[in-house]
PDB file of N, CA and C in Angstrom:
ATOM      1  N   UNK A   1     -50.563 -18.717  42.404  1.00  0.00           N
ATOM      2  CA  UNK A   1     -50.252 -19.205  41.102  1.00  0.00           C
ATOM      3  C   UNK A   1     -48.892 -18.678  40.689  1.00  0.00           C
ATOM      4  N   UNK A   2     -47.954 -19.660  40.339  1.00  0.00           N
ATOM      5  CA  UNK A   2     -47.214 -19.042  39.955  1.00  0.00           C
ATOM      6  C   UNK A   2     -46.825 -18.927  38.406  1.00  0.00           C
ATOM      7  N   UNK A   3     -45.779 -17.917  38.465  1.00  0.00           N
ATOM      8  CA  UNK A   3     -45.797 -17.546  37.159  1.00  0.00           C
ATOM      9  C   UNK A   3     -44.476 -18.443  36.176  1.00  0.00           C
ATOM     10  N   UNK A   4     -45.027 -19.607  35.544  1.00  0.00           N
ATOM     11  CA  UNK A   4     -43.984 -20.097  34.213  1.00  0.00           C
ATOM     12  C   UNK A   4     -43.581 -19.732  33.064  1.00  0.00           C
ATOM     13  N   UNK A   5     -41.754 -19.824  33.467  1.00  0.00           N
ATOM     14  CA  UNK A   5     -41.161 -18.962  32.494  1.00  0.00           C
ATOM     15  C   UNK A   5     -41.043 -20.325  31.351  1.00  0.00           C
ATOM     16  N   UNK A   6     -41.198 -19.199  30.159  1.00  0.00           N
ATOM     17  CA  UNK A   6     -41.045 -19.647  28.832  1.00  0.00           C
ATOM     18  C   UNK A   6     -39.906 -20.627  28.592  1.00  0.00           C
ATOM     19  N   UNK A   7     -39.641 -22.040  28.195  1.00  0.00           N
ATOM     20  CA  UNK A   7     -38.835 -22.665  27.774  1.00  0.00           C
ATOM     21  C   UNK A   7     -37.716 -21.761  26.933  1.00  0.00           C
ATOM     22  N   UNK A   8     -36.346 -21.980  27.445  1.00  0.00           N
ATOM     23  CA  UNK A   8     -35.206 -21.133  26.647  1.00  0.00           C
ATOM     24  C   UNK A   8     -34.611 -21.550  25.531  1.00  0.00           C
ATOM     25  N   UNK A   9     -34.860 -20.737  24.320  1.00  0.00           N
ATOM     26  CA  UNK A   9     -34.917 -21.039  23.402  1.00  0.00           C
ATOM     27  C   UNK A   9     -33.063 -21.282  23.043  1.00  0.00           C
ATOM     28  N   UNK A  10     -32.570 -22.155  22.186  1.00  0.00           N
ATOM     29  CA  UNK A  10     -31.536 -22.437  22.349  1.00  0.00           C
ATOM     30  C   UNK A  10     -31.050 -21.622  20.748  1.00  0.00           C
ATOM     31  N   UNK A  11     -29.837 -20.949  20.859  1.00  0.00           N
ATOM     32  CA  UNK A  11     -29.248 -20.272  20.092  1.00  0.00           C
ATOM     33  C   UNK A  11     -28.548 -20.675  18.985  1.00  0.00           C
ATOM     34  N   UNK A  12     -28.954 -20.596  17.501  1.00  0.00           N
ATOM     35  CA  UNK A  12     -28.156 -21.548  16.736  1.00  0.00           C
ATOM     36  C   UNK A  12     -26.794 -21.575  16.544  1.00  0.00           C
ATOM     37  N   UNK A  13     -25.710 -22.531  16.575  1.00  0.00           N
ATOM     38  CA  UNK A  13     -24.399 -22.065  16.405  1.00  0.00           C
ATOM     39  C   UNK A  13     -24.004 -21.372  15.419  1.00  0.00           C
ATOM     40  N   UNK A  14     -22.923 -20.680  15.903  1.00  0.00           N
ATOM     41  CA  UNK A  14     -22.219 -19.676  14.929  1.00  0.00           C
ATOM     42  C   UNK A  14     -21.446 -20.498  13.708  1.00  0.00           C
ATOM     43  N   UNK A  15     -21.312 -19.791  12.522  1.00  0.00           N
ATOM     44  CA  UNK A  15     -20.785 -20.161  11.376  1.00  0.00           C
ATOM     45  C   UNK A  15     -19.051 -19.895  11.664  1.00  0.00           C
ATOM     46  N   UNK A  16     -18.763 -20.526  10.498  1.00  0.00           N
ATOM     47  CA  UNK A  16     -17.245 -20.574  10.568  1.00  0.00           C
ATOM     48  C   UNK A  16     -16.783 -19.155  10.528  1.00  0.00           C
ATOM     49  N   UNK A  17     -17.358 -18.511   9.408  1.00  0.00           N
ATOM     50  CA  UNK A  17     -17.042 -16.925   9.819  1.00  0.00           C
ATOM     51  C   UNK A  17     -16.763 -15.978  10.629  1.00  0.00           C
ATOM     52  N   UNK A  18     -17.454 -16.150  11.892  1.00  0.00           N
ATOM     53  CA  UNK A  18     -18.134 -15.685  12.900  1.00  0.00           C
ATOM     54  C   UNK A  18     -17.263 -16.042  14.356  1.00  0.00           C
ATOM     55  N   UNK A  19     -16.133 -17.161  14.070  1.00  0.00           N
ATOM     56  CA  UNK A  19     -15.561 -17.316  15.173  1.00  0.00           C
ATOM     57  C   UNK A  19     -14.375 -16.633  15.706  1.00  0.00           C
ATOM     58  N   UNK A  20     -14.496 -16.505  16.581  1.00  0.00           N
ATOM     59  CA  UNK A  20     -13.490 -15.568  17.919  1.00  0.00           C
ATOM     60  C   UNK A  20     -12.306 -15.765  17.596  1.00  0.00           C
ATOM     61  N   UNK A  21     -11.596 -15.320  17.526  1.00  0.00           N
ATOM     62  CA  UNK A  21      -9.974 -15.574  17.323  1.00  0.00           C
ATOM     63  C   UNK A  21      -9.339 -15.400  18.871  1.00  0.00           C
ATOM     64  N   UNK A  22      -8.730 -16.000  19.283  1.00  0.00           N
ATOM     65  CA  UNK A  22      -8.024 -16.015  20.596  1.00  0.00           C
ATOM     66  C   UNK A  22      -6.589 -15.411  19.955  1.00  0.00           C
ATOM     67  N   UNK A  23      -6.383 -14.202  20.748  1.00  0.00           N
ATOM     68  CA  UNK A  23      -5.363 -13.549  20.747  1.00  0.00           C
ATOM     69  C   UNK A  23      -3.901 -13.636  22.082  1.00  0.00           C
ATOM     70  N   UNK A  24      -2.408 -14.280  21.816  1.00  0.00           N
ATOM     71  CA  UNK A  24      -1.660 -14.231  22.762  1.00  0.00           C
ATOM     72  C   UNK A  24      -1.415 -12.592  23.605  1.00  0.00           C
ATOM     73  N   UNK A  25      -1.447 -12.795  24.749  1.00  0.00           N
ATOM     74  CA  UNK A  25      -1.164 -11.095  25.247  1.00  0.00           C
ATOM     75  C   UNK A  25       0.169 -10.931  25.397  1.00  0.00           C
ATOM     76  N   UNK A  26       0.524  -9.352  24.661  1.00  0.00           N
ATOM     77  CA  UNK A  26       1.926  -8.948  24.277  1.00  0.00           C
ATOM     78  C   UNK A  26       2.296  -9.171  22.421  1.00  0.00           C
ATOM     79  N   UNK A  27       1.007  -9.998  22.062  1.00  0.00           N
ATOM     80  CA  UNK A  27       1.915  -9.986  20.744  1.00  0.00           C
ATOM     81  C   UNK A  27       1.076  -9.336  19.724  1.00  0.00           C
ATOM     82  N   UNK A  28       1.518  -8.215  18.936  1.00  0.00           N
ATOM     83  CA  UNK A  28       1.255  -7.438  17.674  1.00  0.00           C
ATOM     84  C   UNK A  28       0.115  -8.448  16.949  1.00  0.00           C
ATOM     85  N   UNK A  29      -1.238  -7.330  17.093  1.00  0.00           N
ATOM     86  CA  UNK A  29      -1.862  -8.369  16.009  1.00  0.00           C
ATOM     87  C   UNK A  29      -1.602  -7.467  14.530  1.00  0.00           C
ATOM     88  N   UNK A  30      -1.948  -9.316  13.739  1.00  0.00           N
ATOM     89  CA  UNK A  30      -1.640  -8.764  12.599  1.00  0.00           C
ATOM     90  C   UNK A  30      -2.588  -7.938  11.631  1.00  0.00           C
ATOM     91  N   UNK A  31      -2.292  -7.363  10.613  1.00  0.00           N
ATOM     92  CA  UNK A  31      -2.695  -6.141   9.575  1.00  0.00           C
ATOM     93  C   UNK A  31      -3.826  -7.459   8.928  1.00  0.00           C
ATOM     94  N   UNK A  32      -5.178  -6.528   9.385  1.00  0.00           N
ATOM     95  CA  UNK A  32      -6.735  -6.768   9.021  1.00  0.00           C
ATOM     96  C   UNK A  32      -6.436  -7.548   7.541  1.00  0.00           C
ATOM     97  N   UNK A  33      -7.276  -7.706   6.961  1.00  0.00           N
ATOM     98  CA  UNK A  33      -7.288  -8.338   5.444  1.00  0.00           C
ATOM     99  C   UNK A  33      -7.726  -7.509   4.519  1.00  0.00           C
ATOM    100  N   UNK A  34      -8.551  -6.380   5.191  1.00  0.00           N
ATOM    101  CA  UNK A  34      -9.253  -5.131   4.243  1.00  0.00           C
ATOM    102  C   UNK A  34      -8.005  -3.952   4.463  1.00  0.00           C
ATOM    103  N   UNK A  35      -6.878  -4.437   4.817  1.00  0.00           N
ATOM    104  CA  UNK A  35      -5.932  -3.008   5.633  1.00  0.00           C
ATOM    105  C   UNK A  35      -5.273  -2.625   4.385  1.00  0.00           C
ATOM    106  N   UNK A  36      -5.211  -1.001   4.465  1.00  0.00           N
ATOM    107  CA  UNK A  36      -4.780  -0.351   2.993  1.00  0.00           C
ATOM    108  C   UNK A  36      -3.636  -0.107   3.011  1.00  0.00           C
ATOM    109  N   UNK A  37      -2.702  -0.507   2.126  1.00  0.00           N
ATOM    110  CA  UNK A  37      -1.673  -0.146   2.041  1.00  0.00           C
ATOM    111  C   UNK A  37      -1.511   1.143   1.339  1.00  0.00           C
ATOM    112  N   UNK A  38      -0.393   1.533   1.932  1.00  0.00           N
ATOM    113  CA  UNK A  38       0.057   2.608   2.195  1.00  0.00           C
ATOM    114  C   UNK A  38       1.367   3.405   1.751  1.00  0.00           C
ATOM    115  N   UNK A  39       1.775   2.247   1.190  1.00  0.00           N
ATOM    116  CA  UNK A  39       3.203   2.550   0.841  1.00  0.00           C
ATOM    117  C   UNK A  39       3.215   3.418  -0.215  1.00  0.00           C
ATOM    118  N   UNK A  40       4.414   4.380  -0.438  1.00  0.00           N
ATOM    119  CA  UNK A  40       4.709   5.508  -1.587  1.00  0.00           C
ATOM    120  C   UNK A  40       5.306   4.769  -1.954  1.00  0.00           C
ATOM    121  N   UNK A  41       4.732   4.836  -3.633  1.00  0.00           N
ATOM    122  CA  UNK A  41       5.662   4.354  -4.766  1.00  0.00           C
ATOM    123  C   UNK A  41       6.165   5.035  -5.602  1.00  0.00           C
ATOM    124  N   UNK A  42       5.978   6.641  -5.520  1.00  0.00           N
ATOM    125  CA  UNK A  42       6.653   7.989  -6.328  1.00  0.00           C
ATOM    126  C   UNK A  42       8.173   7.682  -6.320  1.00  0.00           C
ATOM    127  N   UNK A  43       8.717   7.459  -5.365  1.00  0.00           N
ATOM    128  CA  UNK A  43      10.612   7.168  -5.339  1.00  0.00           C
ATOM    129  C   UNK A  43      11.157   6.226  -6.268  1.00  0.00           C
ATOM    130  N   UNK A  44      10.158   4.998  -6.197  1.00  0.00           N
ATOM    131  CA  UNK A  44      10.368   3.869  -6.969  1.00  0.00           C
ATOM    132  C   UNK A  44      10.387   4.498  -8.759  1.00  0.00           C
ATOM    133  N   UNK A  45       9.329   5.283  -8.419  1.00  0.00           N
ATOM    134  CA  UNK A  45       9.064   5.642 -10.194  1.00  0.00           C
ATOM    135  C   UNK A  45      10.403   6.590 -10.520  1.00  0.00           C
ATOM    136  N   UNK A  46      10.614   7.402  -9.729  1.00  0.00           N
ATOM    137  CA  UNK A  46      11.490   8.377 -10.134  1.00  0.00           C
ATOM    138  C   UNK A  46      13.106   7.612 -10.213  1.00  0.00           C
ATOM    139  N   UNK A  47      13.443   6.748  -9.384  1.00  0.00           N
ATOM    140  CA  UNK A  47      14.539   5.988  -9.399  1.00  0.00           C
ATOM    141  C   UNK A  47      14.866   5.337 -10.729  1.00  0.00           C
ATOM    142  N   UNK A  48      13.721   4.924 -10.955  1.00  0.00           N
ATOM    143  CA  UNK A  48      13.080   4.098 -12.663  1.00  0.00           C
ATOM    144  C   UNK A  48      13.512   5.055 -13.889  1.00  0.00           C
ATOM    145  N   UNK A  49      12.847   6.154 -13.609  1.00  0.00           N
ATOM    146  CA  UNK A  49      13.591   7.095 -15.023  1.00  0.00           C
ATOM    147  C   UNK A  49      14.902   7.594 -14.592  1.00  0.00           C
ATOM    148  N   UNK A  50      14.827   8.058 -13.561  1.00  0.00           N
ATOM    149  CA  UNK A  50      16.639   8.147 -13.194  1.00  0.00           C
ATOM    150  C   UNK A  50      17.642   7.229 -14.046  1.00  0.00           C
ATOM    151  N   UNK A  51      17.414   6.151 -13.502  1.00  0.00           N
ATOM    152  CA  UNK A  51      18.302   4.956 -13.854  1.00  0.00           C
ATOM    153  C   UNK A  51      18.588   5.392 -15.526  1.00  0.00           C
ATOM    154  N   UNK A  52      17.065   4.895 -16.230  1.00  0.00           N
ATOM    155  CA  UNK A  52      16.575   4.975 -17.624  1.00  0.00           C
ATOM    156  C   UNK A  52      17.276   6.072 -18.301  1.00  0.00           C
ATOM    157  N   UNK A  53      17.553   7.377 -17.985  1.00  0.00           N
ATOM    158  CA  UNK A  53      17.985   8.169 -18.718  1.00  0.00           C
ATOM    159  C   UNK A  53      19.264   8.159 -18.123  1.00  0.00           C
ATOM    160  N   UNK A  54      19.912   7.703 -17.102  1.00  0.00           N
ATOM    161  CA  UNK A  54      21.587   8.028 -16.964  1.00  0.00           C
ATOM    162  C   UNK A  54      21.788   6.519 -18.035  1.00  0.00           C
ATOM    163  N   UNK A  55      21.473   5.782 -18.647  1.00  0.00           N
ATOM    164  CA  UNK A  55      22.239   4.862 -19.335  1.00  0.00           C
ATOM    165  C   UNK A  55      21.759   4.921 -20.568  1.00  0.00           C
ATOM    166  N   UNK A  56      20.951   6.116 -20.965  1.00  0.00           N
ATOM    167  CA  UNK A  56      20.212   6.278 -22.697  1.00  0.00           C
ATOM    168  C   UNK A  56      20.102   7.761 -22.072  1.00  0.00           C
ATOM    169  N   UNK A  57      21.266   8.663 -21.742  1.00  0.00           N
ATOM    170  CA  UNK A  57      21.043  10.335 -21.763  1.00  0.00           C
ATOM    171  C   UNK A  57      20.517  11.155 -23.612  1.00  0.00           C
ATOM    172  N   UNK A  58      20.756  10.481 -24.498  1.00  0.00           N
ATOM    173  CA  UNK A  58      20.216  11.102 -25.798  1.00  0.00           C
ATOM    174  C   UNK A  58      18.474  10.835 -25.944  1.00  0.00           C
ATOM    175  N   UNK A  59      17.668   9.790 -24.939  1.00  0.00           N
ATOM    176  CA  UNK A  59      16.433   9.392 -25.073  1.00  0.00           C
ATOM    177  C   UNK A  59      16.226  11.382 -24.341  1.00  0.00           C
ATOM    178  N   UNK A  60      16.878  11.588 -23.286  1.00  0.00           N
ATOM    179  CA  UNK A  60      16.327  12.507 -22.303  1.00  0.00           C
ATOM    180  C   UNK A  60      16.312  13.704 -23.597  1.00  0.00           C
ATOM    181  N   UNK A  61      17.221  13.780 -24.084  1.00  0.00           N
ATOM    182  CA  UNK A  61      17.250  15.026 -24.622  1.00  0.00           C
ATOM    183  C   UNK A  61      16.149  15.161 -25.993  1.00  0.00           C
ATOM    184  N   UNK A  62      16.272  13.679 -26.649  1.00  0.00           N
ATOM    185  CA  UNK A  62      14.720  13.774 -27.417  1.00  0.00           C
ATOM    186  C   UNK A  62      13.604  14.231 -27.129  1.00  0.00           C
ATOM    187  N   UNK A  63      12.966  13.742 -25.435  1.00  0.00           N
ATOM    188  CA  UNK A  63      11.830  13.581 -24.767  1.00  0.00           C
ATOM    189  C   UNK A  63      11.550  14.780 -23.615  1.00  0.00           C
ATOM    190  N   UNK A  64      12.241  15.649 -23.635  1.00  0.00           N
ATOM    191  CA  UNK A  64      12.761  16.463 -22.481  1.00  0.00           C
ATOM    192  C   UNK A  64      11.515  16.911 -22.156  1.00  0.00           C
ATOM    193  N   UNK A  65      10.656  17.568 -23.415  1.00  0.00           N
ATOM    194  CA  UNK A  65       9.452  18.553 -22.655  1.00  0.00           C
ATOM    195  C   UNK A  65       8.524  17.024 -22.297  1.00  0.00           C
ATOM    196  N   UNK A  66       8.151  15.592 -23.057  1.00  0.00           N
ATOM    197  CA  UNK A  66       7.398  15.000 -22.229  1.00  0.00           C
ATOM    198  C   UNK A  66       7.497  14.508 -20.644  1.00  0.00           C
ATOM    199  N   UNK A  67       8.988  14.768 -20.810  1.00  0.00           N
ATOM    200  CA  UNK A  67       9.219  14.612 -19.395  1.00  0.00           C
ATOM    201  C   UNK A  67       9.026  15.174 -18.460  1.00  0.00           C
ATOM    202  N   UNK A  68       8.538  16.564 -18.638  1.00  0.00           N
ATOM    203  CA  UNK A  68       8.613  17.662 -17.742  1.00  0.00           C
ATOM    204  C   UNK A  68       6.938  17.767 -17.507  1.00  0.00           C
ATOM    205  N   UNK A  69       6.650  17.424 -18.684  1.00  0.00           N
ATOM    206  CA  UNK A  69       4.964  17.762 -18.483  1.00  0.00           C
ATOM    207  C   UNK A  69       4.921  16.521 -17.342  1.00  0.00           C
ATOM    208  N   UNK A  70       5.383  15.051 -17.267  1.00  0.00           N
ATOM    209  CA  UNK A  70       4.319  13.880 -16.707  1.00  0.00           C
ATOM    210  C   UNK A  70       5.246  13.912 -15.050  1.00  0.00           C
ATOM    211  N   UNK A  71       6.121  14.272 -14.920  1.00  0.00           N
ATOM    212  CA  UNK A  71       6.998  14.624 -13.625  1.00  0.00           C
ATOM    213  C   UNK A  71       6.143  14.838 -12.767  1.00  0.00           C
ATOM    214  N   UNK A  72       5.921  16.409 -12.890  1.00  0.00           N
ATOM    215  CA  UNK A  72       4.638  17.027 -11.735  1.00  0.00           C
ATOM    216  C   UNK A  72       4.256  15.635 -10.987  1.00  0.00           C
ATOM    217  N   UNK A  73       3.055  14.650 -11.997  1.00  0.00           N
ATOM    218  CA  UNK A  73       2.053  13.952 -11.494  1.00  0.00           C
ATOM    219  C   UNK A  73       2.821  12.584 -10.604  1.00  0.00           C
ATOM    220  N   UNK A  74       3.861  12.368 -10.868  1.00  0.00           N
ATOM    221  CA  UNK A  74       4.698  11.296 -10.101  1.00  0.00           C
ATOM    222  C   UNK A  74       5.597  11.958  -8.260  1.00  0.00           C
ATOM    223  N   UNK A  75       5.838  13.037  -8.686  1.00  0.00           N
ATOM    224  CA  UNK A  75       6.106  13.446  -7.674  1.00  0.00           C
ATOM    225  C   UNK A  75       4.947  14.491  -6.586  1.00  0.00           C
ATOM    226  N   UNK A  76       4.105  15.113  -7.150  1.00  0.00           N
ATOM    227  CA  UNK A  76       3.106  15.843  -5.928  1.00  0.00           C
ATOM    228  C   UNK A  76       1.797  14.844  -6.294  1.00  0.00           C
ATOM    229  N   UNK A  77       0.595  15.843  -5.429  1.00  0.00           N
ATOM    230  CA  UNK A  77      -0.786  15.419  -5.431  1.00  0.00           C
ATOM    231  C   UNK A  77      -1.563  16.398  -6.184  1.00  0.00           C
ATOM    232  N   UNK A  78      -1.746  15.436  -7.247  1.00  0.00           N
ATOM    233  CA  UNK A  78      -3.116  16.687  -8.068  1.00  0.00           C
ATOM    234  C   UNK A  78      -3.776  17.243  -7.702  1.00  0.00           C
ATOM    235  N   UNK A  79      -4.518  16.377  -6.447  1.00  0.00           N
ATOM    236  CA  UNK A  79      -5.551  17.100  -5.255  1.00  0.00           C
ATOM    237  C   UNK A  79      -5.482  17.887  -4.829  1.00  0.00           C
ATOM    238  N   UNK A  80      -5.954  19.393  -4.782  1.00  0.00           N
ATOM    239  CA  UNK A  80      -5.914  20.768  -3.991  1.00  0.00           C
ATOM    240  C   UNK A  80      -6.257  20.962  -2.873  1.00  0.00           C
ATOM    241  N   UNK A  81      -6.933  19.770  -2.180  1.00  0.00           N
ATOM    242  CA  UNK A  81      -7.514  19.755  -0.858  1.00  0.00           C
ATOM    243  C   UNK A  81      -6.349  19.181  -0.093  1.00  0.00           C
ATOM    244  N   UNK A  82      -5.136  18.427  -0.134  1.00  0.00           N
ATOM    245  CA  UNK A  82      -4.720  17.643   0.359  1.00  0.00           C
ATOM    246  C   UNK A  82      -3.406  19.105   0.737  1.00  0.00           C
TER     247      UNK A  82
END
């Protein structure tokens, strides 16, 4: 007697989601869709009041201590672990 194998059950197709991307070899794939950017924007900020107070130097001298207090947080990391 022999032994009959089970009819093969056929696999439902995959969703649009789910399909393979064919990649050329040699070329850079590109940055995921969840990929974190990364970029420092501390320079940008500091360039910003730079600018701001070399063309209004009497704002600086009004504002001097708020300036000094919010500095710190644009240029380091609050974080103590880091």
């Amino acid at each position: 007697m022999a032994c009959s194998k089970a009819p093969a059950k056929k696999q439902p197709k995959r969703g649009v989601d789910f399909e393979k991307i064919k990649r050329k070899i040699g070329r850079k794939l590109p940055p995921g869709q969840n990929a974190t950017n990364t970029e420092i924007k501390a320079k940008d900020a500091l360039l910003g009041i730079k600018d701001l107070f070399l063309k209004h130097p009497e704002e600086l001298r009004l504002h001097k201590y708020a300036v000094i207090e919010k500095l710190p947080k644009h240029i380091g990391d609050d974080d103590r672990a880091v």
